[in-house]
C-alpha atoms as a PDB file:
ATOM      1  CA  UNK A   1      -2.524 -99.373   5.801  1.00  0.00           C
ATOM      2  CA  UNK A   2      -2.374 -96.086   7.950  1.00  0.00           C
ATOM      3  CA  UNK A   3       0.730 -95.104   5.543  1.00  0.00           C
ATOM      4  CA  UNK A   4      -1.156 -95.490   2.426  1.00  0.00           C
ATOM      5  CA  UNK A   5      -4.072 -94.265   3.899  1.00  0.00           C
ATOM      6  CA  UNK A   6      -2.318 -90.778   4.476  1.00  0.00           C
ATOM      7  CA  UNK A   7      -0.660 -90.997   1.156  1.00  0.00           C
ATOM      8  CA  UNK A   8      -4.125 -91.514  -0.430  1.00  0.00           C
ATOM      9  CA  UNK A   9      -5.479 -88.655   1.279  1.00  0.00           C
ATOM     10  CA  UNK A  10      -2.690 -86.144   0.456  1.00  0.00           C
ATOM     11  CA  UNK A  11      -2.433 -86.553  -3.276  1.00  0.00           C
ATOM     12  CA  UNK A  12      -5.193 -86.435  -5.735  1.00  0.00           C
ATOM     13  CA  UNK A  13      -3.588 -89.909  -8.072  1.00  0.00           C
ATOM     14  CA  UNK A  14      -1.166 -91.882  -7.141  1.00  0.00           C
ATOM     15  CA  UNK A  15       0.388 -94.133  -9.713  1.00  0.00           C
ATOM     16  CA  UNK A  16       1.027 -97.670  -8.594  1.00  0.00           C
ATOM     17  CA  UNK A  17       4.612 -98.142  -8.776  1.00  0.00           C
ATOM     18  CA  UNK A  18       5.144 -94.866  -6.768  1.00  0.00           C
ATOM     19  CA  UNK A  19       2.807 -95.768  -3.793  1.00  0.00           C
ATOM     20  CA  UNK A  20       4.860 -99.364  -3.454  1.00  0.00           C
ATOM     21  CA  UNK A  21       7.739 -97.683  -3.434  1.00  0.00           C
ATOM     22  CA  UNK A  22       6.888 -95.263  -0.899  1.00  0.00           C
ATOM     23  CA  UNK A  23       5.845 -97.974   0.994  1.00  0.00           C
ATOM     24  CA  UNK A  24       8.273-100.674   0.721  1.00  0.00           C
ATOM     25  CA  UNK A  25       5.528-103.226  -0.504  1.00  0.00           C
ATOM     26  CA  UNK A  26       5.177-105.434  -3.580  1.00  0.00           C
ATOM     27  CA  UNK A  27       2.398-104.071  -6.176  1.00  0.00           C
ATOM     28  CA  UNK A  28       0.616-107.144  -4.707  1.00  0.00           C
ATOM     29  CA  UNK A  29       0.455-106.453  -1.070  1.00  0.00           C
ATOM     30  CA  UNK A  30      -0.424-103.172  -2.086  1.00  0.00           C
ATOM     31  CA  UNK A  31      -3.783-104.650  -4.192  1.00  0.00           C
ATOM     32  CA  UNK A  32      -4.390-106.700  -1.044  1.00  0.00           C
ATOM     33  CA  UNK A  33      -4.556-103.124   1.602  1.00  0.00           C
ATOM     34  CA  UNK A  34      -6.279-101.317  -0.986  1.00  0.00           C
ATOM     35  CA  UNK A  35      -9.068-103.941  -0.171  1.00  0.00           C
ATOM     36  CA  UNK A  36      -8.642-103.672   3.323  1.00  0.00           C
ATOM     37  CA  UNK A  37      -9.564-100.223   3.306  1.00  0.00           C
ATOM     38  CA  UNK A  38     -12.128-100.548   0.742  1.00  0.00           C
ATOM     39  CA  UNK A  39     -13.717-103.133   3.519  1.00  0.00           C
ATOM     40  CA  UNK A  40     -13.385-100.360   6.029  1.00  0.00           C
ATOM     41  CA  UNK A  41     -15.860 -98.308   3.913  1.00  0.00           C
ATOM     42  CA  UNK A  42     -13.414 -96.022   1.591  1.00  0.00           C
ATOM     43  CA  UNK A  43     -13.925 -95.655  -1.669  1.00  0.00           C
ATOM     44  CA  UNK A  44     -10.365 -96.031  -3.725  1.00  0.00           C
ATOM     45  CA  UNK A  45     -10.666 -96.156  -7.634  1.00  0.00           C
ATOM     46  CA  UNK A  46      -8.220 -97.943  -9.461  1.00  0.00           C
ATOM     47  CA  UNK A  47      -6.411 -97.973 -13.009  1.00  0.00           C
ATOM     48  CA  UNK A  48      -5.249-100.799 -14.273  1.00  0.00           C
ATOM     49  CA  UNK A  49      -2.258-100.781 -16.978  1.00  0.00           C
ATOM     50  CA  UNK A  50       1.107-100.040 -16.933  1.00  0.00           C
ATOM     51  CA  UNK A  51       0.025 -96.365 -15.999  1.00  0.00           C
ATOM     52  CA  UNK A  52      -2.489 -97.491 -13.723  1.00  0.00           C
ATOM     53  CA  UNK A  53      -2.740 -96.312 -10.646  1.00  0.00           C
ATOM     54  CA  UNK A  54      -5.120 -95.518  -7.390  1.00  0.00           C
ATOM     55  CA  UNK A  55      -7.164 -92.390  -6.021  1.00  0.00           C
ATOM     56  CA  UNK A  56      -9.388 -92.025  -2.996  1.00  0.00           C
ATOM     57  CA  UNK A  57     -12.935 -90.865  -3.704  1.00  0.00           C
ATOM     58  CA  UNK A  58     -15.312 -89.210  -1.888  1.00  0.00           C
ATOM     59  CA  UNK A  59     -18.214 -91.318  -0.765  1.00  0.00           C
ATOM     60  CA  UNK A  60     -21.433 -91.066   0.508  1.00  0.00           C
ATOM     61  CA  UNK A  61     -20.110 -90.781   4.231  1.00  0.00           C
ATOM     62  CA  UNK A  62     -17.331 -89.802   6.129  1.00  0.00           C
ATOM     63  CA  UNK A  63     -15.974 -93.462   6.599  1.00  0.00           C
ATOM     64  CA  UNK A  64     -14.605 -94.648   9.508  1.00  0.00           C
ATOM     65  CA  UNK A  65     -14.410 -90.898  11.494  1.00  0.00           C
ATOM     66  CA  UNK A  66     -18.081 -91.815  12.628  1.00  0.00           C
ATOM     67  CA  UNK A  67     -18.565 -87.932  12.692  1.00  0.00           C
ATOM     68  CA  UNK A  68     -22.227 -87.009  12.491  1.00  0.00           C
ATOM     69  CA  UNK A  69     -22.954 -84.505   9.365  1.00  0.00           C
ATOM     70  CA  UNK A  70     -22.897 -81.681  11.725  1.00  0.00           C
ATOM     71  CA  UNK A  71     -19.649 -82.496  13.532  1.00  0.00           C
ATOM     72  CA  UNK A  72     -17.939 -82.881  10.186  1.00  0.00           C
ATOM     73  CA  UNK A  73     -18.486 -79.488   8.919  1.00  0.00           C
ATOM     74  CA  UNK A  74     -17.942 -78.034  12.389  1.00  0.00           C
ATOM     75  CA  UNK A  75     -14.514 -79.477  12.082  1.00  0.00           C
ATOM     76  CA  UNK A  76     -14.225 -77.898   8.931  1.00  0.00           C
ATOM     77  CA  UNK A  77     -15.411 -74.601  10.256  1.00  0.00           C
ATOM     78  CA  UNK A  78     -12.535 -74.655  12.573  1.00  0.00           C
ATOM     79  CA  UNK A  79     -10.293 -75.849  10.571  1.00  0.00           C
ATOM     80  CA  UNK A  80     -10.967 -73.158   7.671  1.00  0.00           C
ATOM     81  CA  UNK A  81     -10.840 -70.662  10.749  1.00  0.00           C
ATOM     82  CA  UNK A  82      -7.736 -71.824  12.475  1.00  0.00           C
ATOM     83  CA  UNK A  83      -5.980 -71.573   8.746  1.00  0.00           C
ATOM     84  CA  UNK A  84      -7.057 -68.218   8.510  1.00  0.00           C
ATOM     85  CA  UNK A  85      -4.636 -67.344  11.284  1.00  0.00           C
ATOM     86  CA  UNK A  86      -7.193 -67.484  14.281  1.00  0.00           C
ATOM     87  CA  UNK A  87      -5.201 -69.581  16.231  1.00  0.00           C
ATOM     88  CA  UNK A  88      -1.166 -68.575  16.453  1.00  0.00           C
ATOM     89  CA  UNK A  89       1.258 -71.418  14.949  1.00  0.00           C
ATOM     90  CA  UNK A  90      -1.928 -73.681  13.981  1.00  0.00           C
ATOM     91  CA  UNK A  91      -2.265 -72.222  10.110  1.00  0.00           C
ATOM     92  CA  UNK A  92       0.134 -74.471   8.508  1.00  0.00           C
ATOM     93  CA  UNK A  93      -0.981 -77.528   9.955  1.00  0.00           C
ATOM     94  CA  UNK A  94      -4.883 -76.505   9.837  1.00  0.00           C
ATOM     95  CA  UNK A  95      -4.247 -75.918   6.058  1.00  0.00           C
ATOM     96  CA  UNK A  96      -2.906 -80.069   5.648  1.00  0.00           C
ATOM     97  CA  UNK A  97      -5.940 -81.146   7.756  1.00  0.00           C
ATOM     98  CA  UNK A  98      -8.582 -79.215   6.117  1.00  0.00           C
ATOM     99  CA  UNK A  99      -7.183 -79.978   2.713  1.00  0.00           C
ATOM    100  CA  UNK A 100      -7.962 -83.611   3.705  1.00  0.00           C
ATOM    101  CA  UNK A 101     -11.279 -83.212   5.968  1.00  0.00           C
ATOM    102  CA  UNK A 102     -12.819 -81.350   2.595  1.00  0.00           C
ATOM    103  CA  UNK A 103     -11.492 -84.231   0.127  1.00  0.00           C
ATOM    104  CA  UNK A 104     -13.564 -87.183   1.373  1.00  0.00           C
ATOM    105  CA  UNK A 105     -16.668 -84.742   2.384  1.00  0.00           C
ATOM    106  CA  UNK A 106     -19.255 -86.066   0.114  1.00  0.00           C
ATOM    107  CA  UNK A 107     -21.037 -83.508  -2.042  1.00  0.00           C
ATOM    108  CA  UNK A 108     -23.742 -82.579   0.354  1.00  0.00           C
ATOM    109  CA  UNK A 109     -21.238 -81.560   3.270  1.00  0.00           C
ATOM    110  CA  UNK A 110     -19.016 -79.500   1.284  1.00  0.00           C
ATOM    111  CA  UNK A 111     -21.679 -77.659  -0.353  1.00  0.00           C
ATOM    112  CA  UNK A 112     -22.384 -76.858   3.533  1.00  0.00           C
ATOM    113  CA  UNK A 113     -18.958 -76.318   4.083  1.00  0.00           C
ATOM    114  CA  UNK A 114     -19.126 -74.040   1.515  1.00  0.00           C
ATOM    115  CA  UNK A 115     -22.080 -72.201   1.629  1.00  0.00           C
ATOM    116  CA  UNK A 116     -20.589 -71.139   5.575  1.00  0.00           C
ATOM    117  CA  UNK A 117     -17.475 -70.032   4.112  1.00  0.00           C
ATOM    118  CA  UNK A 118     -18.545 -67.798   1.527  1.00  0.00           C
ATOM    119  CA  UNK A 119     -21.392 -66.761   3.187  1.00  0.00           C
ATOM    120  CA  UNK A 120     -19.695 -65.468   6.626  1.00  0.00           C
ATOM    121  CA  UNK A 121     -17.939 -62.075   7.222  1.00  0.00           C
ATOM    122  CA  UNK A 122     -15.383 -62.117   9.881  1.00  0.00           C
ATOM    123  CA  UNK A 123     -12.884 -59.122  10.528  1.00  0.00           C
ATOM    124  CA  UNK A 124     -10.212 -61.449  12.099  1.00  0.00           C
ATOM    125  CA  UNK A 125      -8.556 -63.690  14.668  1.00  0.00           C
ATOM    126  CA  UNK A 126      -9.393 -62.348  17.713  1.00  0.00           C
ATOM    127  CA  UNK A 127     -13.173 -62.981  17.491  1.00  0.00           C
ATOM    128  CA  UNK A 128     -14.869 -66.324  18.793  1.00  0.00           C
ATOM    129  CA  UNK A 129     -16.881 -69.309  17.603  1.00  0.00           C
ATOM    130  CA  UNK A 130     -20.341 -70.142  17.284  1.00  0.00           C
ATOM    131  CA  UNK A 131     -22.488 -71.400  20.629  1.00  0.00           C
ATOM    132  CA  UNK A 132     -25.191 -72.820  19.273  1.00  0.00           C
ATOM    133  CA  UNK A 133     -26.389 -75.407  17.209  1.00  0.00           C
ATOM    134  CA  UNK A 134     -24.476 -76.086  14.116  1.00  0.00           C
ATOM    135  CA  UNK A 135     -27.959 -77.216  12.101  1.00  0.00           C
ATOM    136  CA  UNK A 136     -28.858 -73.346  12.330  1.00  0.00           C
ATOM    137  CA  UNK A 137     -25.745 -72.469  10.971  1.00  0.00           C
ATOM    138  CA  UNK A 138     -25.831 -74.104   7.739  1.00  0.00           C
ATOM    139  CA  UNK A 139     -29.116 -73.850   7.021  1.00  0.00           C
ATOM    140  CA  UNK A 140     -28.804 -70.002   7.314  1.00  0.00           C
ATOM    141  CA  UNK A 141     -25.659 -69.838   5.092  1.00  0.00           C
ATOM    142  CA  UNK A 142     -27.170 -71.852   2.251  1.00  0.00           C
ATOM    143  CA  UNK A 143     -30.423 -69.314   2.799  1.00  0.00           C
ATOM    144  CA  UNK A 144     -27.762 -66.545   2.067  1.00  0.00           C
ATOM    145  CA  UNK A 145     -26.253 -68.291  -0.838  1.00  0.00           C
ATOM    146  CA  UNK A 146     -29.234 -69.484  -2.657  1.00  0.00           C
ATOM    147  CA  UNK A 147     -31.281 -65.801  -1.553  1.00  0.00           C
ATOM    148  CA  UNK A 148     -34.008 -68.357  -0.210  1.00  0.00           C
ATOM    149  CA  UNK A 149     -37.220 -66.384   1.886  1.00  0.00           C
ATOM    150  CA  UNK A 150     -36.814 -67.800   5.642  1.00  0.00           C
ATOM    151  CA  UNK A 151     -38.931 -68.322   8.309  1.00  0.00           C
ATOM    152  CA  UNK A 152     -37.856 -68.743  11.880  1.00  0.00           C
ATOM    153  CA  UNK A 153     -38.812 -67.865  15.496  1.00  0.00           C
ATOM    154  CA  UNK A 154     -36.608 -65.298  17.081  1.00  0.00           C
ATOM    155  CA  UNK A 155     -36.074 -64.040  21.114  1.00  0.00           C
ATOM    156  CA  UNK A 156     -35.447 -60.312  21.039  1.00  0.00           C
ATOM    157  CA  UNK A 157     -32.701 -58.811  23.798  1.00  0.00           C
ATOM    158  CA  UNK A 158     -35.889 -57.919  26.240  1.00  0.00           C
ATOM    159  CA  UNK A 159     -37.181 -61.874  25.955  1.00  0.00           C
ATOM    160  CA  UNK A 160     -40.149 -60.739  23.400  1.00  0.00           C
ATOM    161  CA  UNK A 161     -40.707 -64.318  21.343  1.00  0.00           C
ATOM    162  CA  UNK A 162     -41.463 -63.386  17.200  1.00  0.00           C
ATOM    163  CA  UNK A 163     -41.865 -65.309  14.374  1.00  0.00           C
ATOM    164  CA  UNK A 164     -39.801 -63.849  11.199  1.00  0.00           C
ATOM    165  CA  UNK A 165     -40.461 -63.930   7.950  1.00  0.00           C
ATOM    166  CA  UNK A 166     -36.710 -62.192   6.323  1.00  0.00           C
ATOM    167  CA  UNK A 167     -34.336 -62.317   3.200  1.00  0.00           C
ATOM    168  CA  UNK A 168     -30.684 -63.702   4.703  1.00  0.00           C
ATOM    169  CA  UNK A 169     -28.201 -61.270   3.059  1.00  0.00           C
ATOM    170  CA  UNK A 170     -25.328 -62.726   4.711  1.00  0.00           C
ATOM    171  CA  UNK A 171     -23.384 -64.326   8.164  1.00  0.00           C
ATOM    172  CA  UNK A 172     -21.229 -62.399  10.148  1.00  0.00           C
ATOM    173  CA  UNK A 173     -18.640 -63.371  13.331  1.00  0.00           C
ATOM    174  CA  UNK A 174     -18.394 -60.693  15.470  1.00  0.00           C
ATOM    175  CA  UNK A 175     -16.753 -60.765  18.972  1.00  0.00           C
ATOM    176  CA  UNK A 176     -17.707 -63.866  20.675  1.00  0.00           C
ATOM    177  CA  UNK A 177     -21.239 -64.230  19.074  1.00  0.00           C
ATOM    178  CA  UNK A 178     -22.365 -64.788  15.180  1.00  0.00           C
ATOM    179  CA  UNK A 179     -25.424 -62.401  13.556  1.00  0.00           C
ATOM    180  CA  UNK A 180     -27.871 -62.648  10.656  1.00  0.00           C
ATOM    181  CA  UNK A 181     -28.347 -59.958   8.427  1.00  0.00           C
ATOM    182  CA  UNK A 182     -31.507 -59.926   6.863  1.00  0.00           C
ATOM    183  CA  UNK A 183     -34.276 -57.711   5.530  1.00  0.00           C
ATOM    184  CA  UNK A 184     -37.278 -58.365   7.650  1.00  0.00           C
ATOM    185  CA  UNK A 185     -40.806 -58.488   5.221  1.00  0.00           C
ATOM    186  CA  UNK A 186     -43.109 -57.719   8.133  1.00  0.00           C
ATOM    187  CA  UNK A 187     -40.696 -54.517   9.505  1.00  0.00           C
ATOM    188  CA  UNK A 188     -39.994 -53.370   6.082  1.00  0.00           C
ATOM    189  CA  UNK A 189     -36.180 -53.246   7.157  1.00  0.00           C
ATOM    190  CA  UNK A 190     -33.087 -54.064   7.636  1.00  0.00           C
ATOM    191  CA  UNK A 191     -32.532 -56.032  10.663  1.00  0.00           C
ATOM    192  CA  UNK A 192     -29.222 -57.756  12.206  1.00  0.00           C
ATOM    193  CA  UNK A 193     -29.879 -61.493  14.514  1.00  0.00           C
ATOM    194  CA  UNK A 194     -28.252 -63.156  17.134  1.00  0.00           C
ATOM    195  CA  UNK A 195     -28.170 -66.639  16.032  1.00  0.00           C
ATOM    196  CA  UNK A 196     -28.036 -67.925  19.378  1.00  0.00           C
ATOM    197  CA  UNK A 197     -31.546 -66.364  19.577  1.00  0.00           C
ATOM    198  CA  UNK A 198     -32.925 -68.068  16.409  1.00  0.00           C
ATOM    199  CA  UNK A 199     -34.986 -71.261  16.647  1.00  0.00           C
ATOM    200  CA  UNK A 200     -36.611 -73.598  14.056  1.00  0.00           C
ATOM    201  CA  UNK A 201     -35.220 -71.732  10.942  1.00  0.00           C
ATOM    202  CA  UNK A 202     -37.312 -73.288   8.129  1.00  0.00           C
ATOM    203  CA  UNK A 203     -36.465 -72.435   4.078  1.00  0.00           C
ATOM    204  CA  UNK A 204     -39.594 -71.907   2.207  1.00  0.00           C
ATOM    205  CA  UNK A 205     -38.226 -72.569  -1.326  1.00  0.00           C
ATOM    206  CA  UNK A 206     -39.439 -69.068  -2.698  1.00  0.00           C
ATOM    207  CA  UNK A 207     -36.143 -67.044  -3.804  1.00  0.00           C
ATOM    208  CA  UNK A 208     -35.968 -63.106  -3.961  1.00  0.00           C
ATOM    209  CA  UNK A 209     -33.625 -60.740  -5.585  1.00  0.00           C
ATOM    210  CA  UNK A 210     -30.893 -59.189  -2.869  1.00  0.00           C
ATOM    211  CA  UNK A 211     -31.565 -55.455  -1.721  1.00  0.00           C
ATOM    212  CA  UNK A 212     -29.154 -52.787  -1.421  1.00  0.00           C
ATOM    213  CA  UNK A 213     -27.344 -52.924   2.012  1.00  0.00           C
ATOM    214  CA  UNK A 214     -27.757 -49.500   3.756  1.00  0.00           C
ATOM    215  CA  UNK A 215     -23.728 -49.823   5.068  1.00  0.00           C
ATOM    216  CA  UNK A 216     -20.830 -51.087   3.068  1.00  0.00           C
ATOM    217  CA  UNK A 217     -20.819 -54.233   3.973  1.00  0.00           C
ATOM    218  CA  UNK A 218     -22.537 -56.788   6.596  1.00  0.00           C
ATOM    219  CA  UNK A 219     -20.212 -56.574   9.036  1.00  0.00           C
ATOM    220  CA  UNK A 220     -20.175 -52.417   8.921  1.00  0.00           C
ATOM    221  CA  UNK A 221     -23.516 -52.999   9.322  1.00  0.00           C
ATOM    222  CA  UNK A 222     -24.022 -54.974  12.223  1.00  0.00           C
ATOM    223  CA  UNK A 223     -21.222 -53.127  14.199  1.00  0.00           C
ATOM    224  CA  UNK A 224     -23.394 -49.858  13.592  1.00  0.00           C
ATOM    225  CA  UNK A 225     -25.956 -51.594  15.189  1.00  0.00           C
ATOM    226  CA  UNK A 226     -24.351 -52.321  18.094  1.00  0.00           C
ATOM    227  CA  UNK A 227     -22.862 -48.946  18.634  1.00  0.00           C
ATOM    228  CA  UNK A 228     -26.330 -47.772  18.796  1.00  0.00           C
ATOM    229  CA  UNK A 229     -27.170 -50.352  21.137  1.00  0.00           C
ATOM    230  CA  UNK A 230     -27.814 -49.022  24.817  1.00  0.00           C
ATOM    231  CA  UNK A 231     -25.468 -51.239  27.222  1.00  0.00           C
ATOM    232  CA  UNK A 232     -25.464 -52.081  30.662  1.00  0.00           C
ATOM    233  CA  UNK A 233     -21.967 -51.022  31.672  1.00  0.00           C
ATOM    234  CA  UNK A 234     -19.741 -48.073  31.504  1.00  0.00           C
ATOM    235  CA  UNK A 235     -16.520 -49.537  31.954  1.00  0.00           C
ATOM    236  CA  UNK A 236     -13.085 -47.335  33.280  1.00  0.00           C
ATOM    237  CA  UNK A 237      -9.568 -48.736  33.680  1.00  0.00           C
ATOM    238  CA  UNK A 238      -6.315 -47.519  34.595  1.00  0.00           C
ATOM    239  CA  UNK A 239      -3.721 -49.487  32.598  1.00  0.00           C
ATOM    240  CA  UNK A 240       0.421 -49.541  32.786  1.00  0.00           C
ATOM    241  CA  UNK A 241       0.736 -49.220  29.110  1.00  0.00           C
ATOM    242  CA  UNK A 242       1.482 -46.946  26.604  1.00  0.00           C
ATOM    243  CA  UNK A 243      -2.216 -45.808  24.625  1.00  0.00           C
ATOM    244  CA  UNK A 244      -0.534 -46.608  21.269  1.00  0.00           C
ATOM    245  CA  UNK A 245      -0.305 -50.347  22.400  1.00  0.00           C
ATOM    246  CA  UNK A 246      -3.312 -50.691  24.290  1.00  0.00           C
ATOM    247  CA  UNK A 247      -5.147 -49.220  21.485  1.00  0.00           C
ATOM    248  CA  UNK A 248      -3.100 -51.856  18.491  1.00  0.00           C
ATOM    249  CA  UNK A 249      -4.679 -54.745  21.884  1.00  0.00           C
ATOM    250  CA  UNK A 250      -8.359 -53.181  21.681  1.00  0.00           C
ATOM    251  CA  UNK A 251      -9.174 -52.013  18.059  1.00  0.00           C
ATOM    252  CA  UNK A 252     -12.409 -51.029  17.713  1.00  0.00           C
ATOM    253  CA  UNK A 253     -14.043 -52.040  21.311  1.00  0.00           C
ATOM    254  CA  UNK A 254     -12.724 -49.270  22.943  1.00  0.00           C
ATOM    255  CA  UNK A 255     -11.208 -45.541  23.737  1.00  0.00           C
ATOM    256  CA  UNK A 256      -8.005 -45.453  24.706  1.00  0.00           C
ATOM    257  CA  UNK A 257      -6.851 -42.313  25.696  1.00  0.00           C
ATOM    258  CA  UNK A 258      -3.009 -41.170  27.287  1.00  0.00           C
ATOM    259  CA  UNK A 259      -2.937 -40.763  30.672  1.00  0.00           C
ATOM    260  CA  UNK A 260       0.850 -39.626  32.333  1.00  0.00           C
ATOM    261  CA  UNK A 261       3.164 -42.854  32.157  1.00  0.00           C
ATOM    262  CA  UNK A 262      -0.121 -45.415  31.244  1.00  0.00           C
ATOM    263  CA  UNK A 263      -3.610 -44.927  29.694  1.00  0.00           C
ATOM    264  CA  UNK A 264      -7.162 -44.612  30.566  1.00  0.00           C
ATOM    265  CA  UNK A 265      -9.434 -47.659  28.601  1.00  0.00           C
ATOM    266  CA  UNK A 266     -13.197 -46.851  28.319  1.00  0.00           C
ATOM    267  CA  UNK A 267     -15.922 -49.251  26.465  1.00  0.00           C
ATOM    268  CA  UNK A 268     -19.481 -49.682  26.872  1.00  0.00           C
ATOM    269  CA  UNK A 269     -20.482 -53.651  27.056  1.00  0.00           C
ATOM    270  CA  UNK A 270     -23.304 -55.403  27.969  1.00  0.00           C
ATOM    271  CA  UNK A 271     -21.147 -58.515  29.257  1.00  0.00           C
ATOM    272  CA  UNK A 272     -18.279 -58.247  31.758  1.00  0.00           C
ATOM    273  CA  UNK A 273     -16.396 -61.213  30.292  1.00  0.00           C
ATOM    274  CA  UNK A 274     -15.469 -59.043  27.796  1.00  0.00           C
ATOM    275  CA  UNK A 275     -13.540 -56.296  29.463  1.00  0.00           C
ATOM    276  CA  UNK A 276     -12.145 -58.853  31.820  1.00  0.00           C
ATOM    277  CA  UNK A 277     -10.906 -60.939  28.944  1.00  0.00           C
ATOM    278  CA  UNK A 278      -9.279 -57.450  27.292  1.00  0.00           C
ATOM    279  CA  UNK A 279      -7.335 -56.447  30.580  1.00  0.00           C
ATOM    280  CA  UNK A 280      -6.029 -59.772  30.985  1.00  0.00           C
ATOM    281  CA  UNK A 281      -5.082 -59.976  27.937  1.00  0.00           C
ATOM    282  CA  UNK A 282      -2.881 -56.849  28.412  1.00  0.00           C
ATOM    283  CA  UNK A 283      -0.103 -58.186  30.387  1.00  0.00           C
ATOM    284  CA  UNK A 284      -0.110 -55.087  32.188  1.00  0.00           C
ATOM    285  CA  UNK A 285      -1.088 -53.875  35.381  1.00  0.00           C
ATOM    286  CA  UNK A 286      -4.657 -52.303  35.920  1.00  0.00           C
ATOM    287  CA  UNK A 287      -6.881 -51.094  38.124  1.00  0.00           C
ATOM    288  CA  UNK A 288     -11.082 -50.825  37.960  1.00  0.00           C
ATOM    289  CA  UNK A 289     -12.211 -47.579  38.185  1.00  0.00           C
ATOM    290  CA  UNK A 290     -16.121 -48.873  37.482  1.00  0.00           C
ATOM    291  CA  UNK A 291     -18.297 -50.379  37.572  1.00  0.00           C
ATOM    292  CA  UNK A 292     -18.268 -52.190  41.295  1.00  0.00           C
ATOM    293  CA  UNK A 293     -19.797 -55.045  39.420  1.00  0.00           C
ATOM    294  CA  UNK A 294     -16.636 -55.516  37.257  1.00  0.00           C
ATOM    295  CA  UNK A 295     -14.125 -55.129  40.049  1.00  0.00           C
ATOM    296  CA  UNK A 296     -15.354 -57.957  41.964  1.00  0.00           C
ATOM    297  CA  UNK A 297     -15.386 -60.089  38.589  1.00  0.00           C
ATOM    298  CA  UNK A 298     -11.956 -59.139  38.466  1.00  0.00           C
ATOM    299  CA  UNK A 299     -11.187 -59.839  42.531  1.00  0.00           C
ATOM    300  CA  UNK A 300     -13.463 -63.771  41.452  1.00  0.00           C
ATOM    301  CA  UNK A 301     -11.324 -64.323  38.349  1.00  0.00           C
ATOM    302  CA  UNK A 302      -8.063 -63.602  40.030  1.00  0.00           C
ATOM    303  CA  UNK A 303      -8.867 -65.969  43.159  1.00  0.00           C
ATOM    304  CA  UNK A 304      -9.794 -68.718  41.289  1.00  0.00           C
ATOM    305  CA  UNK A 305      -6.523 -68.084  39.129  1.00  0.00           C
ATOM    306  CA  UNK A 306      -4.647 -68.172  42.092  1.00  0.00           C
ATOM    307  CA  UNK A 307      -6.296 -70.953  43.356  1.00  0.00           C
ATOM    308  CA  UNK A 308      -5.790 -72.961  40.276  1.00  0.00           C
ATOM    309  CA  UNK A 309      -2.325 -72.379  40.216  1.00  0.00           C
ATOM    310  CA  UNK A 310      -1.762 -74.431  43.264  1.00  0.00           C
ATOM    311  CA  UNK A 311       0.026 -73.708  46.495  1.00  0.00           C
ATOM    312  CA  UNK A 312       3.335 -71.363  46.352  1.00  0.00           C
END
C-alpha cells in the first residue's frame, strides 16, 4: 500500500494494468488497496474500462500527515525554499517532495502556498526563515496578492505600540528576519515592517489600486532602509583571507578592504549574531578589533564549541 501510495503521488494517472505491474499484484488486489487507502481518508478516482485507470485527488485535508493548515504550508515554504538552492545538495530531492506536498494540498492551502510564493522577494540562499507565527504570514501574502487595505498592531524598534492602517505591496526575506512593505494611510508613506513585530493583522475586504514604489523593487527598498538605519555596533576584524574572497563570503553586509597578506571586514549591525555567524563562516583566522562586546561573544561561542566537542 506504501508502494502504490508513492506511485499515486508521483504521477498525475496511472492506468491500471501499469500500476499492477509495477507492483507485482493482480488488478484485483490492486481494487482491494485502493480501498484501503480510500479508508485511510485519500481520495483516489477511478476509471473503469479497458483504459481505465486510477489518480489521487486532492481532498479536503491533508489525510493521514495530521499536519495542522499552518504546518502544511510551512512545509511547503521550506520545501519551495530548500529547492531554490537554500540548502546545498537538498534541491533535487526538495523538488520530488514539494511536487507531492502541493498535489494533495486542497485548494485553500495552495492558494496560501501560493500567495507566499509569489508574493515574497528573497535575494538568495544565504538568508534565514521566518520566526514567527506562520498565520501572519499568509494572511499578509494574500493581502499583497489580492491589494486588500490591512489593519494590524505594530511594535516600533524603540517599543512604541501603533495600530496601522497600510496597503501590503509585497513580502520580502532579508537576512535572518522577513519585512512588509506597505504604504501606511495615516503617515502618507512608504513604510517597511518587521513581521515579527506585527500582531493581529486583520483584512478589511476594501481593495486599492498599487502605488508606485519609490526604489526598484521591494527588496531595494527595504535594504535602503536599513542602510539608513542607525545601529548599535561598529564592528572591525582582522581576517587571514584574501579581500576578493571575503568580499564573494559577505556581499552586501559589509566593507572589505585589503590589508598586507589578509583583509580588514567592517559592518554596522544591530545584532552580534550576525558578525559572529560571518567570521565563522570564513574558515579563516580572525581577530576582533571592536567592539569589546563582540570579542567576548566570540571568546562565549568558542568555549562552548570547545566544550561541545568533548574532551581531546
Amino acid at each position: 500500500m506504501l508502494r502504490l501510495l508513492s506511485l499515486l503521488q508521483t504521477h498525475r494517472y496511472w492506468p491500471g494494468p501499469e500500476l499492477s505491474e509495477r507492483l507485482e499484484v493482480s488488478p484485483r488486489t490492486l481494487r482491494r488497496d485502493v480501498d484501503r487507502l480510500r479508508d485511510l481518508g485519500y481520495t483516489v478516482d477511478a476509471v473503469r474500462g479497458a483504459a481505465g485507470g486510477y489518480q489521487l485527488r486532492a481532498g479536503g485535508s491533508l489525510p493521514p500527515l495530521l499536519l495542522e493548515d499552518e504546518e502544511a504550508v510551512a512545509v511547503a515554504v521550506g520545501l519551495r525554499t530548500a529547492a531554490a538552492g537554500a540548502v546545498a545538495g537538498m534541491d533535487d530531492w526538495s523538488v520530488q517532495a514539494l511536487s507531492k506536498v502541493l498535489s494533495l494540498m486542497p485548494p485553500r492551502l495552495r492558494r496560501q502556498m501560493d500567495a507566499v510564493a509569489s508574493q515574497t522577494d528573497s535575494p538568495g540562499p544565504w538568508e534565514g526563515a521566518p520566526v514567527f507565527d506562520a498565520a501572519v504570514l499568509t494572511t499578509l501574502a494574500q493581502a499583497c496578492r489580492d491589494s486588500e487595505l490591512l489593519r494590524f498592531d505594530y511594535t516600533a524598534r524603540e517599543g512604541e505600540a501603533s495600530h496601522r492602517r497600510i496597503e501590503p505591496l509585497r513580502l520580502v526575506s532579508l537576512g535572518r528576519r522577513w519585512y512588509l512593505v506597505a504604504w501606511d494611510r495615516d503617515r502618507m508613506d512608504w513604510r517597511s515592517f518587521r513581521l515579527d513585530r506585527i500582531a493581529d493583522p486583520e483584512p478589511t475586504g476594501q481593495r486599492f489600486r498599487p502605488r508606485d514604489l519609490p526604489a526598484d523593487d521591494a527588496l531595494a527598498f527595504v535594504r535602503q532602509g536599513i542602510s539608513r538605519m542607525p545601529q548599535r555596533y561598529a564592528v572591525r576584524a582582522r581576517v587571514a583571507m584574501s579581500a576578493d574572497d571575503l568580499a564573494a563570503h559577505v556581499g552586501r553586509w559589509g566593507t572589505v578592504t585589503p590589508d598586507g597578506a589578509g583583509c580588514v571586514l567592517e559592518m554596522n549591525v544591530d545584532d552580534l549574531g550576525w558578525p559572529v555567524m560571518v567570521l565563522a563562516g570564513t574558515g579563516a583566522d580572525f581577530v576582533v578589533e571592536s567592539p569589546p562586546e563582540l570579542v567576548e561573544r566570540v571568546a562565549e561561542v568558542g568555549a562552548r564549541f570547545s566544550r561541545s566537542a568533548g574532551p581531546g
